[in-house]
Protein backbone atom coordinates (compact mmCIF):
# COMPACT_ATOMS: atom_id res chain seq x y z
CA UNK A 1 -35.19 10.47 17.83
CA UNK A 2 -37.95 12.93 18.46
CA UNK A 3 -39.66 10.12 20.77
CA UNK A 4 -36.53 10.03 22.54
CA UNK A 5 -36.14 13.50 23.36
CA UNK A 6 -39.83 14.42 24.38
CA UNK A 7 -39.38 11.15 27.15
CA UNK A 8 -36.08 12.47 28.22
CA UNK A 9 -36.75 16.42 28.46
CA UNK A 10 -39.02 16.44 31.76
CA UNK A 11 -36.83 13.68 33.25
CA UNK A 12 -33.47 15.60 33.08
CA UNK A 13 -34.09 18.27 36.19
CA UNK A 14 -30.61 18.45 36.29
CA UNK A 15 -27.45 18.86 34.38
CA UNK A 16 -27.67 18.75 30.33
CA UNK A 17 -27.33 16.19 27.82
CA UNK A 18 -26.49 16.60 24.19
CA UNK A 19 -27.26 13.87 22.21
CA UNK A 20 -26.20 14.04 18.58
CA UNK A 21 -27.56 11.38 16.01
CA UNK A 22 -26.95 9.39 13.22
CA UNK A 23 -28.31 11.98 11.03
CA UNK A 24 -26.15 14.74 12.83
CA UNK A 25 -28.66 16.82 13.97
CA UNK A 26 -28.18 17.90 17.58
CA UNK A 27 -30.17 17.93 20.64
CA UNK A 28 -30.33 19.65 23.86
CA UNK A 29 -31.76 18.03 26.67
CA UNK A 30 -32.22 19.68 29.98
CA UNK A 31 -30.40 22.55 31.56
CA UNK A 32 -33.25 23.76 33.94
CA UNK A 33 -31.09 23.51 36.66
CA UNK A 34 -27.52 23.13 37.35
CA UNK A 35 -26.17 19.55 37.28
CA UNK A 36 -23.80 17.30 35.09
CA UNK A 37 -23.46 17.64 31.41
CA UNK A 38 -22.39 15.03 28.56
CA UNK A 39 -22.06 15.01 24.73
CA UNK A 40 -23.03 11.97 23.22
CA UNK A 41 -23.24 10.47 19.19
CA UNK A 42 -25.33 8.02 18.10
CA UNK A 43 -24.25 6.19 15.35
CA UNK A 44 -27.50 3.93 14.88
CA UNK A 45 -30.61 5.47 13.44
CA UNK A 46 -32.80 2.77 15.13
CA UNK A 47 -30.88 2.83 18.58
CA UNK A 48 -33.22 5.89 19.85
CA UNK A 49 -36.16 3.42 19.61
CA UNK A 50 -34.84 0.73 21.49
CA UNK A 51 -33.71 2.99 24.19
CA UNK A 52 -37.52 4.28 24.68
CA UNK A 53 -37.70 -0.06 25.95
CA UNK A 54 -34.79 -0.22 27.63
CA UNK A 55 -32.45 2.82 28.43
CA UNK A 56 -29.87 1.50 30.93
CA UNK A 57 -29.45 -1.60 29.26
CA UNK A 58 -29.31 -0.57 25.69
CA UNK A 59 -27.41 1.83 26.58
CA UNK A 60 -25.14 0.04 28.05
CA UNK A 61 -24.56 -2.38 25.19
CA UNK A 62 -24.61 0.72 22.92
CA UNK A 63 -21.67 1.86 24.16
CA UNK A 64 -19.87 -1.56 24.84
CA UNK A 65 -20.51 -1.71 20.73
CA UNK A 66 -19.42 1.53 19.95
CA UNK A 67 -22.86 2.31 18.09
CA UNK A 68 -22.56 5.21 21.37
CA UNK A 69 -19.78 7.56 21.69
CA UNK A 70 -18.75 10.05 23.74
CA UNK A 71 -17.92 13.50 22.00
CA UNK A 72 -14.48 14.80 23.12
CA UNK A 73 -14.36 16.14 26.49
CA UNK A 74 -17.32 13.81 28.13
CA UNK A 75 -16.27 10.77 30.08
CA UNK A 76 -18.34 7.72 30.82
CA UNK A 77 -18.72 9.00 34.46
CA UNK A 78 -20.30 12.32 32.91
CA UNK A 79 -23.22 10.27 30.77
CA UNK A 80 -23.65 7.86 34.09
CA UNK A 81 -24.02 11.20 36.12
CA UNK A 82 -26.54 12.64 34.30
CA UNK A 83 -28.79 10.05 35.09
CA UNK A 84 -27.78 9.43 38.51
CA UNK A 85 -28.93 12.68 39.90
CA UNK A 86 -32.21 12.77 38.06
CA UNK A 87 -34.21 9.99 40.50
CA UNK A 88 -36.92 7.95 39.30
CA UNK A 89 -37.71 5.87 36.46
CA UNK A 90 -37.58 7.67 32.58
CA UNK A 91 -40.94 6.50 31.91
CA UNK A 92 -43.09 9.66 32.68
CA UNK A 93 -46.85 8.66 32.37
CA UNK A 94 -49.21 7.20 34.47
CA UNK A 95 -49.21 3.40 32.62
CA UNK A 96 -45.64 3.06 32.24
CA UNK A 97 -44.92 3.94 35.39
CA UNK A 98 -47.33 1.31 36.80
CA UNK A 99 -45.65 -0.73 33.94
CA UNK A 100 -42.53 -0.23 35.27
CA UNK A 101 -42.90 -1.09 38.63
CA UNK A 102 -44.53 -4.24 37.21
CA UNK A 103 -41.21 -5.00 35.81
CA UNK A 104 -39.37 -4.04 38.45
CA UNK A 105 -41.14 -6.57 40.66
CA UNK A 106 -40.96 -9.12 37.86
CA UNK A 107 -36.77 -8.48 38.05
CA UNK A 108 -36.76 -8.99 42.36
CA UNK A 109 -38.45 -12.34 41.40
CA UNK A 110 -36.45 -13.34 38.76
CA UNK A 111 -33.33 -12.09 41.17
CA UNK A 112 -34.64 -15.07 43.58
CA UNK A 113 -31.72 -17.54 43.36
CA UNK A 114 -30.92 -21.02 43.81
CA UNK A 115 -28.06 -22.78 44.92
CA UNK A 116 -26.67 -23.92 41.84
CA UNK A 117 -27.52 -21.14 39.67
CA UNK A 118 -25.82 -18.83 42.77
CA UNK A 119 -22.25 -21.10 42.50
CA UNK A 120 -22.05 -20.58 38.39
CA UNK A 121 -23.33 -16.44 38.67
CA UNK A 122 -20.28 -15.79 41.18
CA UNK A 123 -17.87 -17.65 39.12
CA UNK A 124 -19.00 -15.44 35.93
CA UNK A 125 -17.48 -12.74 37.65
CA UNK A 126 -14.54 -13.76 39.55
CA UNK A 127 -12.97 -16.98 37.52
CA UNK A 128 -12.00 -14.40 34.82
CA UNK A 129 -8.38 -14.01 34.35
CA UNK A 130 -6.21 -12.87 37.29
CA UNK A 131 -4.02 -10.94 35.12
CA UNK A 132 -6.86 -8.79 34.47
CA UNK A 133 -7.92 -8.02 38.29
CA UNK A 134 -3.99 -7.37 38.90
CA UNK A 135 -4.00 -4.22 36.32
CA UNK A 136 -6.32 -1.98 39.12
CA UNK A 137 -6.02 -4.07 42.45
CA UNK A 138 -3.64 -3.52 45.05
CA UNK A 139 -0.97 -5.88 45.26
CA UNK A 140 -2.83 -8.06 47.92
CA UNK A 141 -5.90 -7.95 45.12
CA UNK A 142 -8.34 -6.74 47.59
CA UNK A 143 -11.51 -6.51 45.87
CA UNK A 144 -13.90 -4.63 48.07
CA UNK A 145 -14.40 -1.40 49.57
CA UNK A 146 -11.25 0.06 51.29
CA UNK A 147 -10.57 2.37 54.43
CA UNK A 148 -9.07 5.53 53.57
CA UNK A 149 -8.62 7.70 56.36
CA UNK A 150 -7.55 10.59 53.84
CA UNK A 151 -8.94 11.05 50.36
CA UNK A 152 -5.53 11.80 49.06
CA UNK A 153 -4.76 7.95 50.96
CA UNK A 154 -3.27 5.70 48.21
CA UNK A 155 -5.71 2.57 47.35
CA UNK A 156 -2.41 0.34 48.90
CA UNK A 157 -2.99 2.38 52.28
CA UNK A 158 -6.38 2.19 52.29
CA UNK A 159 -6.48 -1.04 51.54
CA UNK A 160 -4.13 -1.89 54.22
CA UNK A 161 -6.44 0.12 57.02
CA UNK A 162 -9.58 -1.92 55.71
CA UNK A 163 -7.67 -4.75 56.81
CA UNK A 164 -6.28 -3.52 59.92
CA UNK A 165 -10.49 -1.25 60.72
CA UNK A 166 -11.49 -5.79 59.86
CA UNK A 167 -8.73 -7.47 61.88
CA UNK A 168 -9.56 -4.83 64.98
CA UNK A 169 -13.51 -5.65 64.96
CA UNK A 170 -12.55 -9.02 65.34
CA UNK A 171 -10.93 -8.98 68.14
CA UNK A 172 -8.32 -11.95 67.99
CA UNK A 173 -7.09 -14.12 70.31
CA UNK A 174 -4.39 -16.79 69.51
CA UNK A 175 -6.16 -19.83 68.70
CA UNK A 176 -9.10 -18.80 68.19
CA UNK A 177 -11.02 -20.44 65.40
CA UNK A 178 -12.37 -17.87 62.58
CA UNK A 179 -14.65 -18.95 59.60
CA UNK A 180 -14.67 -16.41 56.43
CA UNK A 181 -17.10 -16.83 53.78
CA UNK A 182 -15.87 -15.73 50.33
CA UNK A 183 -12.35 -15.13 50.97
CA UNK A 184 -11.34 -13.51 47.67
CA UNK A 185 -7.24 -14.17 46.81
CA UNK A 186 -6.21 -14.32 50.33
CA UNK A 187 -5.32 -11.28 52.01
CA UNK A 188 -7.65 -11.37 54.68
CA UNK A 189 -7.18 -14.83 55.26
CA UNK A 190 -3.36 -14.25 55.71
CA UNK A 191 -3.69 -11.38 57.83
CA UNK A 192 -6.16 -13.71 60.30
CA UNK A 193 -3.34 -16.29 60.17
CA UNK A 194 -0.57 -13.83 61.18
CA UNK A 195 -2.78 -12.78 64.49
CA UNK A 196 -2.45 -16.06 65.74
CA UNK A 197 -5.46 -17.29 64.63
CA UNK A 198 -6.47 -20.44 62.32
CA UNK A 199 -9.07 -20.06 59.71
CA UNK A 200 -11.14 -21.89 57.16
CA UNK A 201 -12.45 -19.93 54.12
CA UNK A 202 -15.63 -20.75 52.05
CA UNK A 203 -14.76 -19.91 48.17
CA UNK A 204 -16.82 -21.31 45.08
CA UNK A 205 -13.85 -19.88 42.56
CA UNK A 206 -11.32 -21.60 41.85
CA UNK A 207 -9.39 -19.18 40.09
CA UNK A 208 -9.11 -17.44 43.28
CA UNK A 209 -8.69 -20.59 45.55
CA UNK A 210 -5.25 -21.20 43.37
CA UNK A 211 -4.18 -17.93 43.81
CA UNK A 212 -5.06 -17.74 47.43
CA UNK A 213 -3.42 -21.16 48.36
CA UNK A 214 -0.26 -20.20 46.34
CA UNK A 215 0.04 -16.62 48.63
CA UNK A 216 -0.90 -18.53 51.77
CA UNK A 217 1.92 -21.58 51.23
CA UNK A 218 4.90 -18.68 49.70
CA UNK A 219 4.51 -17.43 53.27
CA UNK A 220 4.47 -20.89 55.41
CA UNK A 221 1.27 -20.19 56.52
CA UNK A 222 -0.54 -23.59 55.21
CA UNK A 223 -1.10 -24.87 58.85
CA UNK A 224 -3.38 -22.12 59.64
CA UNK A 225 -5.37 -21.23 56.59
CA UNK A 226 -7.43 -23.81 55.06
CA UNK A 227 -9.35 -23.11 51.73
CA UNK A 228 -12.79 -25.31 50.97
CA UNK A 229 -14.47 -24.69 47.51
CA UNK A 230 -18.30 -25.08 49.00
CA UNK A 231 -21.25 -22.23 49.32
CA UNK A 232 -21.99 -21.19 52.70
CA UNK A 233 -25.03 -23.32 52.90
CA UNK A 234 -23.11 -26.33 52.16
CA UNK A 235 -20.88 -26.01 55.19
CA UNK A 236 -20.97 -26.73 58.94
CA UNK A 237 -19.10 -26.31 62.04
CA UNK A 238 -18.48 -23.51 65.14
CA UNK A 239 -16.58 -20.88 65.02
CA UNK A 240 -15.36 -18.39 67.60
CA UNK A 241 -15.61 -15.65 64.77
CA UNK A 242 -17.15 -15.14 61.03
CA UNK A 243 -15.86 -12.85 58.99
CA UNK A 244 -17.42 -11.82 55.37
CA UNK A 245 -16.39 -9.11 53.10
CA UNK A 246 -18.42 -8.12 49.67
CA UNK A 247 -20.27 -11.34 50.22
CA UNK A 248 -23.86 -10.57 51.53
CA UNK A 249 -24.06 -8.74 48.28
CA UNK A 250 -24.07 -12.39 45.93
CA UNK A 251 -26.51 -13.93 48.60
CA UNK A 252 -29.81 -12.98 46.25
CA UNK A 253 -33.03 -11.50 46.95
CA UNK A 254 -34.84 -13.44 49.60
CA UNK A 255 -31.74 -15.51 50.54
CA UNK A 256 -30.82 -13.14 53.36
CA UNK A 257 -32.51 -14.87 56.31
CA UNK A 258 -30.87 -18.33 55.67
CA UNK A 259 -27.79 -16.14 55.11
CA UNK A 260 -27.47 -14.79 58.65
CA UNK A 261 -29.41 -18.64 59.77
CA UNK A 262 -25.92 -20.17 58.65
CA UNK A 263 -23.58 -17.37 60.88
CA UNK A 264 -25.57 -17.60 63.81
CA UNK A 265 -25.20 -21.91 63.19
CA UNK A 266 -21.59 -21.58 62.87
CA UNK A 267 -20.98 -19.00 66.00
CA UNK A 268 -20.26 -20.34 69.25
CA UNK A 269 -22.64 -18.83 72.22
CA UNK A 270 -19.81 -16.45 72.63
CA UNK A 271 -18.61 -15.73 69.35
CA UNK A 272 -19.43 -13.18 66.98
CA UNK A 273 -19.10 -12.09 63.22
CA UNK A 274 -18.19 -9.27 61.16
CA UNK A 275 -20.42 -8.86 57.93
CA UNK A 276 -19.08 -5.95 55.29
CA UNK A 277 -21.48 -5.76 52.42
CA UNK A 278 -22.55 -2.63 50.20
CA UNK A 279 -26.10 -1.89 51.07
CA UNK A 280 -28.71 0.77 49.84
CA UNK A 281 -30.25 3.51 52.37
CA UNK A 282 -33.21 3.49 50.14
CA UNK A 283 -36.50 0.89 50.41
CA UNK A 284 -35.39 -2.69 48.57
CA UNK A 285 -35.21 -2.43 44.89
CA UNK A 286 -33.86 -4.34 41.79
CA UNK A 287 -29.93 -4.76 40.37
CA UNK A 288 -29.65 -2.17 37.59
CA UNK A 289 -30.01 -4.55 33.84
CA UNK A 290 -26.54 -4.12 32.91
CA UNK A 291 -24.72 -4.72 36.04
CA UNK A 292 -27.00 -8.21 36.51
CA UNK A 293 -26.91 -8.90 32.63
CA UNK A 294 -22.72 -8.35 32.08
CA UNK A 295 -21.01 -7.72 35.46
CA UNK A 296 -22.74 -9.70 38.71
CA UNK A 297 -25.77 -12.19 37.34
CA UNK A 298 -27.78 -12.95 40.32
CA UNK A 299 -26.37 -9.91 42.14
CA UNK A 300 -28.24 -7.46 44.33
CA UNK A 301 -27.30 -4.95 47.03
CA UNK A 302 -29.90 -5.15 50.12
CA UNK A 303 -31.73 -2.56 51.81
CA UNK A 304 -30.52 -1.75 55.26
CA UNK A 305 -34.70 -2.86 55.69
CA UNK A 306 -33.86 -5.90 54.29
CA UNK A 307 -30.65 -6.75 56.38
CA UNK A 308 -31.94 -5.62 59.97
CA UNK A 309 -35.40 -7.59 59.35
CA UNK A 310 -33.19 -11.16 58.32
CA UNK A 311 -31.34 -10.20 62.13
CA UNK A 312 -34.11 -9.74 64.05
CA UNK A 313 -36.22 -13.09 62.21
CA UNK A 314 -32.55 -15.27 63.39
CA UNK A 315 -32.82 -13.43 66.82
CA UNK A 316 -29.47 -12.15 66.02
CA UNK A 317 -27.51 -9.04 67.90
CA UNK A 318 -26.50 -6.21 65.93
CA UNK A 319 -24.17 -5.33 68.48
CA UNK A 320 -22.31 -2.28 66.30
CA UNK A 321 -23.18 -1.02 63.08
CA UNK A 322 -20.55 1.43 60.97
CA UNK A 323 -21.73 3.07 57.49
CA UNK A 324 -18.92 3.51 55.62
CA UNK A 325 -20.35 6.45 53.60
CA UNK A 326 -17.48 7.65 51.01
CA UNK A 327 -14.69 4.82 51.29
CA UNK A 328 -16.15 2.76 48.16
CA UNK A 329 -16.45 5.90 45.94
CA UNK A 330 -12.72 6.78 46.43
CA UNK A 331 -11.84 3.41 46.30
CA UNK A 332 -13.80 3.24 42.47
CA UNK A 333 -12.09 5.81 41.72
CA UNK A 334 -8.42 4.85 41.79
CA UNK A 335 -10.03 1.35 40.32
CA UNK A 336 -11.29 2.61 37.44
CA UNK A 337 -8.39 5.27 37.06
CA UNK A 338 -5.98 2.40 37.29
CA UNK A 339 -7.79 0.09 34.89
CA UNK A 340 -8.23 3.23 32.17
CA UNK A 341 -4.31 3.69 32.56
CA UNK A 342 -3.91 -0.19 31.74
CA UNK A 343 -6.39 0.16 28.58
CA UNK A 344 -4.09 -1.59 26.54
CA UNK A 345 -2.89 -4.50 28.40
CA UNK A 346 -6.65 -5.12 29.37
CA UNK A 347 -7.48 -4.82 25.72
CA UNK A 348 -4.80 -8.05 24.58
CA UNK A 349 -6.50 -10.00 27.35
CA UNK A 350 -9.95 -9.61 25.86
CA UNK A 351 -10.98 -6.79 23.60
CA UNK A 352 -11.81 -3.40 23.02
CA UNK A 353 -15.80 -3.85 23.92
CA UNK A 354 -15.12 -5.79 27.24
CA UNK A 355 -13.25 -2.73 28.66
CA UNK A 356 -15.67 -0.83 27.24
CA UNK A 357 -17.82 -2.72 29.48
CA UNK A 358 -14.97 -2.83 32.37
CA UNK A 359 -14.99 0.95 32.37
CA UNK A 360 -18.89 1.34 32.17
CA UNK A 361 -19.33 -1.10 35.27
CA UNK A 362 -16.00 0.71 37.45
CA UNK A 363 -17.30 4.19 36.21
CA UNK A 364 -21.31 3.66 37.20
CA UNK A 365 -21.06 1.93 40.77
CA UNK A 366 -17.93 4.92 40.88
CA UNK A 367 -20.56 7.19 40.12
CA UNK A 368 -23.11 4.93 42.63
CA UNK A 369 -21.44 6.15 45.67
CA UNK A 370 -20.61 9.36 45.03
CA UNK A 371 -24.62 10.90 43.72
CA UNK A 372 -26.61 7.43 44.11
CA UNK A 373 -27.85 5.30 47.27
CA UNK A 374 -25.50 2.88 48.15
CA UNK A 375 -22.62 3.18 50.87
CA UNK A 376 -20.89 0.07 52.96
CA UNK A 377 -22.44 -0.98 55.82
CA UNK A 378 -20.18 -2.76 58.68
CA UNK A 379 -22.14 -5.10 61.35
CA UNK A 380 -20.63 -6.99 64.45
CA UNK A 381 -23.50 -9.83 64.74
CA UNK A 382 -23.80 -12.37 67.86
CA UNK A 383 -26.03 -14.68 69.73
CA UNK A 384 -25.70 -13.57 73.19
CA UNK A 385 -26.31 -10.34 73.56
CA UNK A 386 -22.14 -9.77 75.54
CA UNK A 387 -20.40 -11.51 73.35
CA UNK A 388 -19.37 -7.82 72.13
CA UNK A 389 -17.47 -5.91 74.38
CA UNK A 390 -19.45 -3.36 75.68
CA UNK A 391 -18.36 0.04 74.26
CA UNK A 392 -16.32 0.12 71.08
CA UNK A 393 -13.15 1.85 71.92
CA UNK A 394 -11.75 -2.29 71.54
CA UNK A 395 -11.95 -1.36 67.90
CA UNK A 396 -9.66 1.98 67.97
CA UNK A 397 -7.38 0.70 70.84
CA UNK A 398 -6.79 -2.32 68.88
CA UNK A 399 -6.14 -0.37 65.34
CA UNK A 400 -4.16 1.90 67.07
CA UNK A 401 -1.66 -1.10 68.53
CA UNK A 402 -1.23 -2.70 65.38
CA UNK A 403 -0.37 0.83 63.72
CA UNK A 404 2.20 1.29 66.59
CA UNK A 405 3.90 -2.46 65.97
CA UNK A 406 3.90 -1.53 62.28
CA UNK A 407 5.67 1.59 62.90
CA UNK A 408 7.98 0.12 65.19
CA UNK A 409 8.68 -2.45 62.36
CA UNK A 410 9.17 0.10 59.57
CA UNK A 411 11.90 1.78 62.03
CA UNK A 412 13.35 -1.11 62.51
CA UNK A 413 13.63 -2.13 59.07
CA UNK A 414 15.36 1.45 58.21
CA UNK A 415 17.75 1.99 60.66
């Protein structure tokens, strides 16, 4: 445990951790500036050694196992903070830092993904039980970032203004033909549909492809929403617009080019698409070992670097770009406050150490956007360079008619 300390003292700047082991004695870690603080037991004597290898993912695993507890008082977001605001790897001297970033590279090639192995790494995540996703979704089981214009919004509000800040961007026009690749459980797709607009959605689950077709058929809406279980590089055709929401981030390291070589081959000269993806504001990097080895295999969130150099190798128009700074912390938040409230009910679907894991995944990409470097990143992406229009105010004027038809409908509905 000694070992442990001495590597973690000059890495904590900031904040404190306590760490008290198997043998009860206590240490303090830290303090040297203000920061986060967490209490933490071990209840392994050897666990201290193998998180001198491997701290984030032994850790991790630690406390999915229970052989790491929090003391009363300290949440999960606490521990995850204290490391979030200290930058840089724990390794401290000159060979295993070079060591490190060794490894790191060795992780961005191993990150490099196939086809087939891409299909089976998003279905780890999203073919798992519905029941479980419906316990912190929103009714329309939205799962990515949402719009809240408020903090205080409620996740079914801001939820509801991501789709209304997506439908905008787009633009529709009835008829128009709109491709979305990875559609999630529908909601998008239905919203599309009720604009006037038909659409085809790429989906390689299909767990959510069942849902999504039931939601889609309950509201008559089968002639205008059509759902294909392919990956985007299986699929052809033109398209007057692309959507794709929390996609970019399952396309792999070194995939990105061939991801925005498939929406420029499936836009029309005058057609454009709107990509939503979590990005990083930092240089590229690696997925963090427990969110690639339990949560999203194969994932990784690109470097705006990364994103803009794919664009300009397709010859590709950014023609708007929105960084949606805050939204995905908030949103994480109500998640992962939802999903604690539902403990139970998650628990008799699986067990105690996969929401465990559930809350250590919510809690760290919580934790992510509110100290670390990701955000959301919103692009409008053409071929010819006025396929946009010109000035964005299109995007306001057409939130702000939708909002006015809603409100006239609400009215409508009351009186």
């Amino acid at each position: 445990m000694r070992a442990l300390a001495r590597m973690l003292e000059p890495f904590l700047e900031k904040g404190r951790l306590t760490i008290i082991d198997a043998q009860n004695t206590r240490y303090e870690l830290g303090g040297r500036a203000p920061g986060p603080e967490a209490v933490i037991r071990f209840h392994d004597r050897w666990l201290p050694m193998k998180l001198m290898w491997d701290p984030e993912l032994k850790g991790a695993e630690a406390y999915m196992d229970g052989r790491l507890t929090l003391e009363e008082g300290t949440h999960v977001n606490d521990l995850v903070s204290v490391f979030t605001v200290n930058r840089g790897p724990l390794n401290a001297t000159p060979l295993q830092k070079m060591l490190w970033s060794f490894k790191e590279g060795h992780t961005r090639k191993k990150q490099r993904l196939n086809l087939h192995r891409n299909k089976a790494q998003v279905r780890h995540h999203y073919d798992l039980n519905t029941d479980l996703y419906r316990l912190f979704l929103d009714d329309g089981l939205n799962y990515s970032c949402a719009y809240y214009r408020s903090p205080e919004d409620t996740l079914e509000q801001a939820q509801a203004a991501k789709l209304d800040h997506l439908i905008a961007k787009l633009d529709l026009k009835p008829g128009m033909e709109v491709l979305e690749i990875g559609g999630g459980w529908g909601s998008l797709a239905i919203r599309i549909a009720q604009a006037g607009a038909k659409v085809k959605v790429l989906n390689v689950s299909p767990e959510q492809i069942k849902i999504a077709e039931q939601r889609v058929a309950a509201l008559g809406l089968q002639n205008s929403v059509e759902f294909i279980c392919k990956d985007y590089n299986e699929f052809h055709g033109q398209f007057d617009r692309i959507i794709s929401v929390g996609m970019m981030e399952h396309v792999g390291i070194g995939n990105f080019e061939a991801y925005f070589a498939k929406v420029k081959e499936c836009l029309t000269p005058t057609g454009y698409a709107v990509i939503h993806s979590i990005g990083r504001y930092t240089p590229p990097g690696t997925t963090g070992p427990f969110l690639l080895k339990y949560i999203f295999p194969g994932g990784y969130v690109p470097a705006l670097s990364e994103v803009f150099a794919a664009t300009e190798k397709q010859d590709l128009w950014v023609c708007d770009a929105e960084i949606l700074r805050l939204h995905y912390y908030y949103t994480l938040r109500d998640w992962r406050r939802r999903f604690e409230a539902n403990w139970d009910k998650a628990k008799a679907l699986y067990d105690e150490r996969f929401c465990r894991m559930w809350q250590l995944y919510l809690g760290a990409c919580e934790v992510g956007f509110r100290e670390g470097s990701t955000m959301v990143v919103q692009l409008l992406v053409s071929r010819e360079r006025d396929a946009v229009p010109i000035i964005r105010d299109f995007i306001t004027d057409n939130e702000r008619q939708m909002q006015a038809i809603e409100s006239d409908s609400n009215r409508s509905q009351s009186a």
